[in-house]
C-alpha atoms as a PDB file:
ATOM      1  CA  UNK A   1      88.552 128.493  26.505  1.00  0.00           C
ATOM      2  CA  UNK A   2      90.827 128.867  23.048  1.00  0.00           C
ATOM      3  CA  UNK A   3      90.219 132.260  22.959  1.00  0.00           C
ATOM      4  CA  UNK A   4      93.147 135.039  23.976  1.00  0.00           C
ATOM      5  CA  UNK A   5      92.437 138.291  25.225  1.00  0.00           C
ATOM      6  CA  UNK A   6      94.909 141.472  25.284  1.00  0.00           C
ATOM      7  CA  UNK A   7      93.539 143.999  27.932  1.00  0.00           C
ATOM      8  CA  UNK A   8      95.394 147.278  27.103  1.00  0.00           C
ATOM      9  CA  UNK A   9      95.096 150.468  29.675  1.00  0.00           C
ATOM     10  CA  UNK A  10      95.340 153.780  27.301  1.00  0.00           C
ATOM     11  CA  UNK A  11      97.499 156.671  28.191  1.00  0.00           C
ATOM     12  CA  UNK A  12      97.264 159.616  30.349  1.00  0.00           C
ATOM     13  CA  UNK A  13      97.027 156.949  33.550  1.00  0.00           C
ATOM     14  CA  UNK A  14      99.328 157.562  36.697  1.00  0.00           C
ATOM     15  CA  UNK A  15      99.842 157.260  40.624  1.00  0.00           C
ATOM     16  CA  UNK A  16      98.707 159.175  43.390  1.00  0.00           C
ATOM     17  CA  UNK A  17     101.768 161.564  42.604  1.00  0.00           C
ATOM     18  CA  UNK A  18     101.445 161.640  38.824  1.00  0.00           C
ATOM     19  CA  UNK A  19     104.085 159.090  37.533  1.00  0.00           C
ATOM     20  CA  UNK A  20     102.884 157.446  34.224  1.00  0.00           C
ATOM     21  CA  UNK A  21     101.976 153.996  33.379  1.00  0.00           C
ATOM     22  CA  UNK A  22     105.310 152.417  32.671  1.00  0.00           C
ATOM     23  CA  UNK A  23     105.713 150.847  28.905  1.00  0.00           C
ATOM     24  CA  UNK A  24     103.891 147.650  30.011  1.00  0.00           C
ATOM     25  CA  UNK A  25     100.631 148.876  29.905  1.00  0.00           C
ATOM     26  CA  UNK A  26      99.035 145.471  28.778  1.00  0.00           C
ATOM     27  CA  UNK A  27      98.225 141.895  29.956  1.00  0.00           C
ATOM     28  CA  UNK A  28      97.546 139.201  27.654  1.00  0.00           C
ATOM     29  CA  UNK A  29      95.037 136.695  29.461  1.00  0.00           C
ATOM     30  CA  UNK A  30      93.084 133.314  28.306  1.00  0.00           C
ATOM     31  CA  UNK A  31      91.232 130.683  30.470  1.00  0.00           C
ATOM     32  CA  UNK A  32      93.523 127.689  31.230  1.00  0.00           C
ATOM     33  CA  UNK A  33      92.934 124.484  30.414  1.00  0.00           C
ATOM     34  CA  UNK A  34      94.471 121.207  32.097  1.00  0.00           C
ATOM     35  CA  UNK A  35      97.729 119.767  31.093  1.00  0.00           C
ATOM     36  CA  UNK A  36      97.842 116.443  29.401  1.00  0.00           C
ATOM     37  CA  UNK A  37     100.873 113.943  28.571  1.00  0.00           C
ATOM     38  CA  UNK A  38     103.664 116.201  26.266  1.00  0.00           C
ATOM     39  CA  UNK A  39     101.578 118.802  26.379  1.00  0.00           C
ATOM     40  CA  UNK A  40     104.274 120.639  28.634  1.00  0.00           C
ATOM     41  CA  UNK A  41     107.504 119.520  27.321  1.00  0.00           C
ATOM     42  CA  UNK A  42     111.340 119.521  29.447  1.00  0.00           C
ATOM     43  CA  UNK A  43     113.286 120.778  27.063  1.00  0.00           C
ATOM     44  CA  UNK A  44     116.608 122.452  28.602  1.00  0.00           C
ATOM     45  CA  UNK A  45     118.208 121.725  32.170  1.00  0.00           C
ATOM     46  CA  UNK A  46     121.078 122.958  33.574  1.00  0.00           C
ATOM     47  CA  UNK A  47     122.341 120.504  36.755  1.00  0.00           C
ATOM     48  CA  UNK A  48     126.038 121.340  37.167  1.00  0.00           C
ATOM     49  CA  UNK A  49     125.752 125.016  37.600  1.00  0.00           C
ATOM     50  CA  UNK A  50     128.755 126.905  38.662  1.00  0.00           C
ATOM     51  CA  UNK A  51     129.697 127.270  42.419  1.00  0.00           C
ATOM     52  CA  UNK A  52     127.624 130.489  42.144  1.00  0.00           C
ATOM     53  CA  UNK A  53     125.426 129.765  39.467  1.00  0.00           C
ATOM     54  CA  UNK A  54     122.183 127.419  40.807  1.00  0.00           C
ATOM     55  CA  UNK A  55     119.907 124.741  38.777  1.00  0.00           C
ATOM     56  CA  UNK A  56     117.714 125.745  35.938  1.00  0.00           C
ATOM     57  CA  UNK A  57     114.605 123.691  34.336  1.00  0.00           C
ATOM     58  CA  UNK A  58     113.686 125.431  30.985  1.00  0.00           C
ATOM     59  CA  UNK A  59     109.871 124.139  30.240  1.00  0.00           C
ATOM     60  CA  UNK A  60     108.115 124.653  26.742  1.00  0.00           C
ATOM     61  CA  UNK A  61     104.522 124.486  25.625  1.00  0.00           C
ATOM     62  CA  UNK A  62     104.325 122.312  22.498  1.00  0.00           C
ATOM     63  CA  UNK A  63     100.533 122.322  22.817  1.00  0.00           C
ATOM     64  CA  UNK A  64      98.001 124.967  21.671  1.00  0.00           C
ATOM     65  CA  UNK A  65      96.360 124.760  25.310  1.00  0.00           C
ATOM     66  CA  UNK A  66      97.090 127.672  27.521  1.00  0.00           C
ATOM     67  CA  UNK A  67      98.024 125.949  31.014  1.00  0.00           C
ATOM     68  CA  UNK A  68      97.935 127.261  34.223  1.00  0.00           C
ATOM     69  CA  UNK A  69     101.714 126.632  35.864  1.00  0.00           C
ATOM     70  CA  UNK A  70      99.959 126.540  38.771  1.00  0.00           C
ATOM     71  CA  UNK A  71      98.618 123.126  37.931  1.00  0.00           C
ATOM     72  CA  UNK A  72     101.856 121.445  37.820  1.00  0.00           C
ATOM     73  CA  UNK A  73     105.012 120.792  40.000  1.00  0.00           C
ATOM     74  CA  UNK A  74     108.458 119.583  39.189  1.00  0.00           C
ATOM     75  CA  UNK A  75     109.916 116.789  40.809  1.00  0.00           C
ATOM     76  CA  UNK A  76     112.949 114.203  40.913  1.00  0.00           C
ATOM     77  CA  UNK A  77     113.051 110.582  41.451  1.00  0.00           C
ATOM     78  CA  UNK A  78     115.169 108.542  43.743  1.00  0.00           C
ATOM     79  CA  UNK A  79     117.779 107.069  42.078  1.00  0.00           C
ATOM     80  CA  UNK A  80     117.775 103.878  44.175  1.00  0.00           C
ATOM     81  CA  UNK A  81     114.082 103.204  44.750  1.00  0.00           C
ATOM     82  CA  UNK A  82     112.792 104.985  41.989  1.00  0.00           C
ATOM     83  CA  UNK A  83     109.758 106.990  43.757  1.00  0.00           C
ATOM     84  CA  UNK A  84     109.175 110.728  43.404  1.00  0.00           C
ATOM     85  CA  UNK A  85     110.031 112.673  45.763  1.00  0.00           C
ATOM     86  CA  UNK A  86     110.928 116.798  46.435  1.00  0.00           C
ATOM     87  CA  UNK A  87     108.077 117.785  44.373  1.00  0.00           C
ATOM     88  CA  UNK A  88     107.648 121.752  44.454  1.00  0.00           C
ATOM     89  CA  UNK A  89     104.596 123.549  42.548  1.00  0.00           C
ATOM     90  CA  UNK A  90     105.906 125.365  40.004  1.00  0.00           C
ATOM     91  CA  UNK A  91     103.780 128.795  40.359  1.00  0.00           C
ATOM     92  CA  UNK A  92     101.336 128.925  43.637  1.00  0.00           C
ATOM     93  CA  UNK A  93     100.011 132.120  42.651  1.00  0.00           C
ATOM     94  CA  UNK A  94      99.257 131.019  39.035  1.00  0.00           C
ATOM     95  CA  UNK A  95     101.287 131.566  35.758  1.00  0.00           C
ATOM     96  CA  UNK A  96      99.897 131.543  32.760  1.00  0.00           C
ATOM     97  CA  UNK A  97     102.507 129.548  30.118  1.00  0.00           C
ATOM     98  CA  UNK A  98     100.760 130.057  26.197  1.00  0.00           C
ATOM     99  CA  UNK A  99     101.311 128.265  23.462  1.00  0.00           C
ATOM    100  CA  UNK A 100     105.175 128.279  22.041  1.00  0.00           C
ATOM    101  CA  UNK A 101     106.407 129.866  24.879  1.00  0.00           C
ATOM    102  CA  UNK A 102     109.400 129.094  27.070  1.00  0.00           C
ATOM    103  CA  UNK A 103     109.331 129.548  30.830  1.00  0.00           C
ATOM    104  CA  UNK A 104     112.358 128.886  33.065  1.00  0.00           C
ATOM    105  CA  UNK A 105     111.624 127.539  36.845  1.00  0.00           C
ATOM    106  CA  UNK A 106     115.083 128.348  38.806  1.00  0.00           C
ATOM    107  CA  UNK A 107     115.291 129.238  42.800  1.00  0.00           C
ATOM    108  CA  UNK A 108     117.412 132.122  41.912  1.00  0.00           C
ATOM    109  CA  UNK A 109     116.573 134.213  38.353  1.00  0.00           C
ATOM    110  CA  UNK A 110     119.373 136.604  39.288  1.00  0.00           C
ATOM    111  CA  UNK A 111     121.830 133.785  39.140  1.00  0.00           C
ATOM    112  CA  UNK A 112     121.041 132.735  36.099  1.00  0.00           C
ATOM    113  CA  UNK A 113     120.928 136.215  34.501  1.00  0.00           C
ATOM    114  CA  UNK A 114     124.625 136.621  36.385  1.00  0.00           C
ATOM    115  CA  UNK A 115     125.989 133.387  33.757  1.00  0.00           C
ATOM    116  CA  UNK A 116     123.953 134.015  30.564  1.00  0.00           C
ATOM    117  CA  UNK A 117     122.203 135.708  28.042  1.00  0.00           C
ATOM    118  CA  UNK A 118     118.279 135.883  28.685  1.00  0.00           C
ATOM    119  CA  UNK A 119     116.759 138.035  25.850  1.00  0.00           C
ATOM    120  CA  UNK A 120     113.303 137.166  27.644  1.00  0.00           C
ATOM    121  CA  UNK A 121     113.105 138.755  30.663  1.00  0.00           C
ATOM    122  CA  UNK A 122     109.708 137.434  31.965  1.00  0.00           C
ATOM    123  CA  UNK A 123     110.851 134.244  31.181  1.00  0.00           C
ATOM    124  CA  UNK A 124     111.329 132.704  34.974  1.00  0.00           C
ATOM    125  CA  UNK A 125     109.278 131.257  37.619  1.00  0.00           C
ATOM    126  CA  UNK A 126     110.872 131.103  41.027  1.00  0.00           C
ATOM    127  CA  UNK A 127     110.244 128.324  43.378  1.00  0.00           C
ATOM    128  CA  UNK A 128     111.081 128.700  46.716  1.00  0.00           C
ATOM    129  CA  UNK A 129     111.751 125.276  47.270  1.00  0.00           C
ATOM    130  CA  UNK A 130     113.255 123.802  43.937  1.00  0.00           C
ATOM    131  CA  UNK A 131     114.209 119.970  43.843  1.00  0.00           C
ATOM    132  CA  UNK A 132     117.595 119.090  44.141  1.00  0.00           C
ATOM    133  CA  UNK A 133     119.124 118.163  41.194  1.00  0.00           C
ATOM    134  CA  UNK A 134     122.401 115.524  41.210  1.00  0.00           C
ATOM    135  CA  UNK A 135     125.704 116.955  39.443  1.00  0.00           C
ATOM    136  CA  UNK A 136     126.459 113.158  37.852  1.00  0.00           C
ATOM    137  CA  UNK A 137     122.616 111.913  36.885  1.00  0.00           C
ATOM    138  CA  UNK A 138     119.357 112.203  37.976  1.00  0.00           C
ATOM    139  CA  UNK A 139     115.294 112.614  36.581  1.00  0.00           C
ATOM    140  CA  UNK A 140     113.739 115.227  36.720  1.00  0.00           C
ATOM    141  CA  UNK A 141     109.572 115.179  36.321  1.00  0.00           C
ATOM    142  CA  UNK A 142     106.369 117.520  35.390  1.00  0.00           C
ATOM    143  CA  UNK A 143     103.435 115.795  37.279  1.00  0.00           C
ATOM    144  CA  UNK A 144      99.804 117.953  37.367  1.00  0.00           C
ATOM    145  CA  UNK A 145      97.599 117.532  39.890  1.00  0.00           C
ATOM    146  CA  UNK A 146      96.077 114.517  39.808  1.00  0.00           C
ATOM    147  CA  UNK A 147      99.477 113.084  39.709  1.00  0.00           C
ATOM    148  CA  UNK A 148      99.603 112.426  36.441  1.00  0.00           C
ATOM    149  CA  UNK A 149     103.237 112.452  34.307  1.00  0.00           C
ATOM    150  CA  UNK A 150     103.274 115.540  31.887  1.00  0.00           C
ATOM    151  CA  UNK A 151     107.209 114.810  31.104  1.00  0.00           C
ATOM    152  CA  UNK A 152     110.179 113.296  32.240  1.00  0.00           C
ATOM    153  CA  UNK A 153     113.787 113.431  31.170  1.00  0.00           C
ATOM    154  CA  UNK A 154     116.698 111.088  32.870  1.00  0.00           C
ATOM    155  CA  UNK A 155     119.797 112.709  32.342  1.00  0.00           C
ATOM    156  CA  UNK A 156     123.611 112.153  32.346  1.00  0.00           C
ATOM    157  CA  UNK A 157     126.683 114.011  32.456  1.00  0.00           C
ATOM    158  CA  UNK A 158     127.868 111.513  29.946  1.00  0.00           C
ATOM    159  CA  UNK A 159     125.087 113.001  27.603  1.00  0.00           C
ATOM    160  CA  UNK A 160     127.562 116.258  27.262  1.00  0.00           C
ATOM    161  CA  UNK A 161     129.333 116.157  24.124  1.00  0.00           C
ATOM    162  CA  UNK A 162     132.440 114.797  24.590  1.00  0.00           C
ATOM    163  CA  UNK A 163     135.114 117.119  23.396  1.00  0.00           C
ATOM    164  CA  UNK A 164     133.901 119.367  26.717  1.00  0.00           C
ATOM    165  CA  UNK A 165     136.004 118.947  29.657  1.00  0.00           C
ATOM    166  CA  UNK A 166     134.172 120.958  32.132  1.00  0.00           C
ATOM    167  CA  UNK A 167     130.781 120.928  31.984  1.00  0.00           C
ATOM    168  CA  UNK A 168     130.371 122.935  34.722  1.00  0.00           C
ATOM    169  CA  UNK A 169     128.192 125.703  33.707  1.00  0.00           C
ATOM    170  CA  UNK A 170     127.138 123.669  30.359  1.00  0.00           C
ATOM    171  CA  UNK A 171     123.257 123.117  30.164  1.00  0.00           C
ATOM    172  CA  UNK A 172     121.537 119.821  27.988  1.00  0.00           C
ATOM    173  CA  UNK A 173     119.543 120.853  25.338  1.00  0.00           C
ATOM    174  CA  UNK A 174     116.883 119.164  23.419  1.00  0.00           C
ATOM    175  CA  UNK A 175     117.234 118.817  19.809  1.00  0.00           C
ATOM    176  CA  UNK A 176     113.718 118.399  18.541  1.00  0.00           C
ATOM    177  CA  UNK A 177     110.080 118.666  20.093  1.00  0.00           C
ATOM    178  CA  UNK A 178     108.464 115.771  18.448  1.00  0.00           C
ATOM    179  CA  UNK A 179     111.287 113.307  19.495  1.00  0.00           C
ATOM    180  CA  UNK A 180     111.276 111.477  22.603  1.00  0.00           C
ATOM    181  CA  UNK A 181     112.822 113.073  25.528  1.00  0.00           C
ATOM    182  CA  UNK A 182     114.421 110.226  26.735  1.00  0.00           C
ATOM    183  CA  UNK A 183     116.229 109.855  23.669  1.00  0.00           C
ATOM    184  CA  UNK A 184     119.859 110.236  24.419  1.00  0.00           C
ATOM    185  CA  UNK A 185     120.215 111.258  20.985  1.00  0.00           C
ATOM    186  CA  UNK A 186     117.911 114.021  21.347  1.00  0.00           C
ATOM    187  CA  UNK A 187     119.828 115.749  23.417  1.00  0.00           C
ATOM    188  CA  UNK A 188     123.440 117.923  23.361  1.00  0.00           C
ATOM    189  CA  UNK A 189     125.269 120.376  25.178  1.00  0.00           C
ATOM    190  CA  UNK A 190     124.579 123.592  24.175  1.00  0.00           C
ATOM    191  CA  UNK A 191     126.694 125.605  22.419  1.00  0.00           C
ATOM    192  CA  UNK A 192     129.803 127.973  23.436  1.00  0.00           C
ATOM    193  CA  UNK A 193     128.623 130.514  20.801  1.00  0.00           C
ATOM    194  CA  UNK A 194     126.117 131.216  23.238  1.00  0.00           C
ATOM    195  CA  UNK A 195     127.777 130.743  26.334  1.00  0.00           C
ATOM    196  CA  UNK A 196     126.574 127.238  26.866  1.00  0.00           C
ATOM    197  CA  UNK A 197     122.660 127.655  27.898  1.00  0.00           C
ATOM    198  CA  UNK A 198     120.200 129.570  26.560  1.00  0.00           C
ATOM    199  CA  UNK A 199     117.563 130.150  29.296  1.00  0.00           C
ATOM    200  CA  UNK A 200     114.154 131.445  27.968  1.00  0.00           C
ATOM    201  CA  UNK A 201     114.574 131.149  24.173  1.00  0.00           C
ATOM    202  CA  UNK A 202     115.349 129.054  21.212  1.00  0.00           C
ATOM    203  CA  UNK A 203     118.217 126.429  21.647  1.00  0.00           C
ATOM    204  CA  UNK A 204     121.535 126.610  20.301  1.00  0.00           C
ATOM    205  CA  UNK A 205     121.153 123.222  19.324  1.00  0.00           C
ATOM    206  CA  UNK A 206     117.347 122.708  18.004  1.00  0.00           C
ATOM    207  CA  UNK A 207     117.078 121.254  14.599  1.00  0.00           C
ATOM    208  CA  UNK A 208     113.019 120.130  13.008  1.00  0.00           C
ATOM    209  CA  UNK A 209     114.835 120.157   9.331  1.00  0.00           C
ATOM    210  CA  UNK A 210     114.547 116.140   9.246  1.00  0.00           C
ATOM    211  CA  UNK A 211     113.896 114.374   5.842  1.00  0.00           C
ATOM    212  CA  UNK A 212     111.385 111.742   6.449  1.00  0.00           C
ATOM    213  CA  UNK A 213     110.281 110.841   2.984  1.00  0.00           C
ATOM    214  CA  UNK A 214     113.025 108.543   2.352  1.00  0.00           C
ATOM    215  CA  UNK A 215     113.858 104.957   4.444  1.00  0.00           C
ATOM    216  CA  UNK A 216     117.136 106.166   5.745  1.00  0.00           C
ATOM    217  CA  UNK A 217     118.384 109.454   5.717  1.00  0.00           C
ATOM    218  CA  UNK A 218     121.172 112.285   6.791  1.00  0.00           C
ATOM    219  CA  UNK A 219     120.876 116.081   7.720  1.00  0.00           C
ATOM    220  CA  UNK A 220     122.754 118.138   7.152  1.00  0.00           C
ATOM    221  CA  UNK A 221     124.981 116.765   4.286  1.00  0.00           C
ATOM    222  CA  UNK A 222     127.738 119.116   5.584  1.00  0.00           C
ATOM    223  CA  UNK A 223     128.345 119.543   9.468  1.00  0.00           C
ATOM    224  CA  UNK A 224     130.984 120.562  11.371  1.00  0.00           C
ATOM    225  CA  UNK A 225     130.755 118.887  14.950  1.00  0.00           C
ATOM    226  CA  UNK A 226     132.631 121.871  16.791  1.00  0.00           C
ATOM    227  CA  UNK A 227     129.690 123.026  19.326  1.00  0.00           C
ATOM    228  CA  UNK A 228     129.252 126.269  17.806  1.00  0.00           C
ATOM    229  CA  UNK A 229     125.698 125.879  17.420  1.00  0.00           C
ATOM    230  CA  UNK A 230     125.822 125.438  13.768  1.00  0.00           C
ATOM    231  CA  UNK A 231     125.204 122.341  12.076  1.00  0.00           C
ATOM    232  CA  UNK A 232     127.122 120.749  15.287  1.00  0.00           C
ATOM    233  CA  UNK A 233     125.149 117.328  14.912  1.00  0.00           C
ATOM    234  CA  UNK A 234     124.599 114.796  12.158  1.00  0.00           C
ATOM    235  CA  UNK A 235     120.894 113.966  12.468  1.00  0.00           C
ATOM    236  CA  UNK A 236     119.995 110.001  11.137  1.00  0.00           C
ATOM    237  CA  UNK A 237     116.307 109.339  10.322  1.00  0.00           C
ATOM    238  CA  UNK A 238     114.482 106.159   9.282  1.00  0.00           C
ATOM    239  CA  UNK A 239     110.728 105.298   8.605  1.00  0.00           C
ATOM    240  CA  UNK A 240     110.709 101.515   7.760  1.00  0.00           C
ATOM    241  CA  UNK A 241     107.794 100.170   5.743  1.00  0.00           C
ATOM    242  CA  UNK A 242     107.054  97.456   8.436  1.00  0.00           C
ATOM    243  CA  UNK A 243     108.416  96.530  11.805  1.00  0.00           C
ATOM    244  CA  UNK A 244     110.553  93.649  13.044  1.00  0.00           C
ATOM    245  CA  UNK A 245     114.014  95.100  11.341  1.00  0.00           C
ATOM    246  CA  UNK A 246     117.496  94.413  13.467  1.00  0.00           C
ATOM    247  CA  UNK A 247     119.950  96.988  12.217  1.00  0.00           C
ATOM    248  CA  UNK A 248     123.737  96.967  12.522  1.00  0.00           C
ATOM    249  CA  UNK A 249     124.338 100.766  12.096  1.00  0.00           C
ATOM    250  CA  UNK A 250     128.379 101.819  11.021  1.00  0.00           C
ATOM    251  CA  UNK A 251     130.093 104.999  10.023  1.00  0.00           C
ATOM    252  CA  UNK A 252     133.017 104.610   7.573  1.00  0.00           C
ATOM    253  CA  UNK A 253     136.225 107.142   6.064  1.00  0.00           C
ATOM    254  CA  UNK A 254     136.072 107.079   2.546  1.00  0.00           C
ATOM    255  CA  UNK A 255     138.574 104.738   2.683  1.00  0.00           C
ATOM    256  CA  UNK A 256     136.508 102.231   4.020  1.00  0.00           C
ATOM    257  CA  UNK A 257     137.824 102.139   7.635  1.00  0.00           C
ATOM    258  CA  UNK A 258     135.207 101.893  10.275  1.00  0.00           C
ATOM    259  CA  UNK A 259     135.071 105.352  12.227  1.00  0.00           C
ATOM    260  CA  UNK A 260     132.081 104.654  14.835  1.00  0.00           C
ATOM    261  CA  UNK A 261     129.377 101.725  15.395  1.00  0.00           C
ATOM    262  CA  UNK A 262     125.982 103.149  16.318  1.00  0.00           C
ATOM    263  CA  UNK A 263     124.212  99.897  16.841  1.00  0.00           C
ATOM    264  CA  UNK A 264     125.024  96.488  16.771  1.00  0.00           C
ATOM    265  CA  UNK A 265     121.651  93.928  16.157  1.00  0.00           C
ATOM    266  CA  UNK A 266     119.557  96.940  18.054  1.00  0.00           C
ATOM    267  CA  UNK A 267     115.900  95.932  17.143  1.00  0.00           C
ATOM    268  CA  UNK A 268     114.438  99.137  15.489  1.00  0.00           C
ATOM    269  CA  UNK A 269     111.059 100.692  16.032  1.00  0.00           C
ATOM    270  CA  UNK A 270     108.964 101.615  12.367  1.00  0.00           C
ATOM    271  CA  UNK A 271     110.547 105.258  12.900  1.00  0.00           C
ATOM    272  CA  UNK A 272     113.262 107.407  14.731  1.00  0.00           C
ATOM    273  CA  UNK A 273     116.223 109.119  14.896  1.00  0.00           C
ATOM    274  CA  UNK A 274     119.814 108.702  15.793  1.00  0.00           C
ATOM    275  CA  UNK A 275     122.539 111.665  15.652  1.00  0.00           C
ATOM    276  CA  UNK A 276     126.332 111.479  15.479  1.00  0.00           C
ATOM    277  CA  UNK A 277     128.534 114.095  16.928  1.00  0.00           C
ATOM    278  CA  UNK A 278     131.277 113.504  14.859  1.00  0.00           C
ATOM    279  CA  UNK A 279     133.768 111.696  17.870  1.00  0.00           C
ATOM    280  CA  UNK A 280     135.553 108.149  16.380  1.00  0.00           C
ATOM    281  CA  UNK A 281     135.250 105.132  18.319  1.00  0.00           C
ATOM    282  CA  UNK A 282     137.942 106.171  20.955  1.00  0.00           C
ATOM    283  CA  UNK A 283     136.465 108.954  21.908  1.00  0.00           C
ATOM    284  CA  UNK A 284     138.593 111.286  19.710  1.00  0.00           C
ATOM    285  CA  UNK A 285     137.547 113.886  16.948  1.00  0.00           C
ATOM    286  CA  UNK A 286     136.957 112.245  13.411  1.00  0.00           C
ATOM    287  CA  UNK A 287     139.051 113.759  10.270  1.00  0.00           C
ATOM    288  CA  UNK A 288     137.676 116.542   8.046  1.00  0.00           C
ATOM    289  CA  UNK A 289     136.383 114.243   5.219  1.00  0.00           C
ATOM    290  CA  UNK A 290     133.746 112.144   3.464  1.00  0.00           C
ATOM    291  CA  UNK A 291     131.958 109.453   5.008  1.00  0.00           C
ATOM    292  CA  UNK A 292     129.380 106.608   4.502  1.00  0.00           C
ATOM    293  CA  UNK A 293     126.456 105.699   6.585  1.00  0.00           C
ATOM    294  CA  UNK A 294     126.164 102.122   5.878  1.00  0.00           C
ATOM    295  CA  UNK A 295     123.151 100.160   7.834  1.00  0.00           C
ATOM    296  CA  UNK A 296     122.530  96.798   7.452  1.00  0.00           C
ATOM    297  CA  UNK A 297     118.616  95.706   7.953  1.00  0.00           C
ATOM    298  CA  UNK A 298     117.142  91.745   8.397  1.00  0.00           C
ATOM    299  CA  UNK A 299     114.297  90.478   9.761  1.00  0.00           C
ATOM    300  CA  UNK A 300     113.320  87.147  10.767  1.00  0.00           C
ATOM    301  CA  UNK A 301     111.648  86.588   7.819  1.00  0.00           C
ATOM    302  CA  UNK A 302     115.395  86.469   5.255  1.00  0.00           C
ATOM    303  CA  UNK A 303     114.776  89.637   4.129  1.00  0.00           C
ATOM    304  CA  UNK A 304     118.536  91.661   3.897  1.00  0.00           C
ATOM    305  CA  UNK A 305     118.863  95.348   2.665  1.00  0.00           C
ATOM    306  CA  UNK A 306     122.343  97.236   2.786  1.00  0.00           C
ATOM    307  CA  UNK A 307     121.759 101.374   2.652  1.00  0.00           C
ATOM    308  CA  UNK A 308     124.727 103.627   2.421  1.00  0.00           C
ATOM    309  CA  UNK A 309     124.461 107.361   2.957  1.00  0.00           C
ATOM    310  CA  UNK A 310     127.311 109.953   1.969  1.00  0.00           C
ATOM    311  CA  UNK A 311     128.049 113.049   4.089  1.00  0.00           C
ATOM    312  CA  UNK A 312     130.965 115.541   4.704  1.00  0.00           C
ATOM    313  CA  UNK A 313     132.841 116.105   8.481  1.00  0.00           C
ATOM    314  CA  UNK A 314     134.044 119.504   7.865  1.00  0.00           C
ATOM    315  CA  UNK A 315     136.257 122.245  10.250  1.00  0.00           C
ATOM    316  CA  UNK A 316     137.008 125.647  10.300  1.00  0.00           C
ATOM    317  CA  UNK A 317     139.839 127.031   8.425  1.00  0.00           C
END
């Protein structure tokens, strides 16, 4: 185990008739170990597909296990009683997912490949019997088999950045690997650049350029929140020196008018992340201008700091 093998068949090999070997004369091969928590990571779903589109899960291995797919199954939960339920093994016959690598479980690769661009084309795992997936909300789960959760992600149509007005066809993607996946700020809609999903590869929408040496602060300094897969998302960061903060969390014009509230007294964790995609308070698109990210700490304890953070909203000319 840890070890990867490449068996590679030479030239000069063909079929009873004397066809050649086609390109793919190789298979790359490693003993599997079992899954853990996170090791197998949700990290793309499309659940409003197109009347002939279908559902898509895109999986990613942020471990450096190799895991047997046939170890797990994807499920949903009950949205009124909360138990799991539809649960479907992902690969029966084995599938080998390494290190890094994306795999897409879908009951229909073809109709998938019909909507979008998939660069990898031995990205997908079929099921036969894939777990229905609600249109408005729903959770979808990696369990291995001794029942034990590998991932979950609750989603919501309300997650979809709100400028879209039909997401039909529009898959969630996650921002960053190491953030939780049930942070609604770790997820967007991915961009129209690339036709809105991006089965198989690298999302529109990732981002792992986060500052964390500072208390509070902003990446990029310049975005331009018009889903084009570019800089779409102003990413927030804070590592507090000790817990117990409250934080009132505000975005301001530069002429000091309050544009959005991202928190009001929300009791912070010693580190995380927050993003802003650039829509005011009403639900409208912000101005091309400066702003201010001004967050206002206390603790029980008296203590009071103010932080303010400068960044630019900009559009295409």
């Amino acid at each position: 185990k840890g070890t990867d093998y490449l068996l590679t068949l030479t030239n000069g090999i063909t079929d009873c008739v004397g066809n050649p070997l086609s390109d793919k004369n190789y298979a790359h091969f490693a003993l599997p170990q079992s899954p853990d928590s996170l090791d197998i990571l949700i990290n793309e779903i499309l659940f409003n597909p197109f009347p002939d589109g279908t559902d898509f899960v895109e999986i990613y291995n942020h471990s450096s296990k190799v895991i047997d797919l046939a170890d797990l199954s994807i499920c949903t939960r009950d949205i009124t009683s909360g138990l799991i339920k539809n649960c479907c093994v992902i690969a029966k016959n084995g599938r080998l997912i390494f290190p890094g690598e994306y795999v897409v479980i879908t009951a229909d690769r073809l109709k998938v490949q019909n909507h979008y661009l998939t660069p990898n084309d031995n990205c997908f795992t079929e099921v036969t019997a894939m777990p229905a997936i609600n249109n408005e909300e729903g959770t979808v789960m990696l369990i291995n088999r001794q029942a034990q959760m590998i991932d979950f992600f609750s989603y919501d149509k309300n997650m979809h950045f709100g400028l879209i007005s039909n997401t039909e066809g529009v898959s969630l993607e996650r921002i960053n690997f190491d953030q939780s996946t049930n942070n609604a700020s770790n997820w967007h809609s991915a961009a129209e650049t690339v036709g809105y999903a991006t089965p198989g590869y690298k999302n529109s929408q990732y981002n792992a350029q986060i500052d964390r040496s500072s208390e509070f602060s902003v990446s990029p300094e310049i975005f331009s929140p018009d889903n084009d897969g570019r800089d779409d998302l102003l990413h927030i960061h804070y590592k507090l020196d000790q817990p117990g903060f409250v934080a009132n969390i505000l975005i301001f014009d530069s002429r000091g008018r309050e544009v959005k509230r991202l928190g009001r007294n929300v009791l912070l964790p010693s580190e995380g992340d927050l993003t802003w995609d650039g829509l005011d308070h009403r639900g409208g698109k912000a101005s091309m201008g400066m702003y201010i990210l001004f967050v206002e700490l206390f603790n029980l304890n008296g203590e009071v700091r103010n932080i303010k953070k400068s960044f630019v909203l900009s559009e295409k000319l």
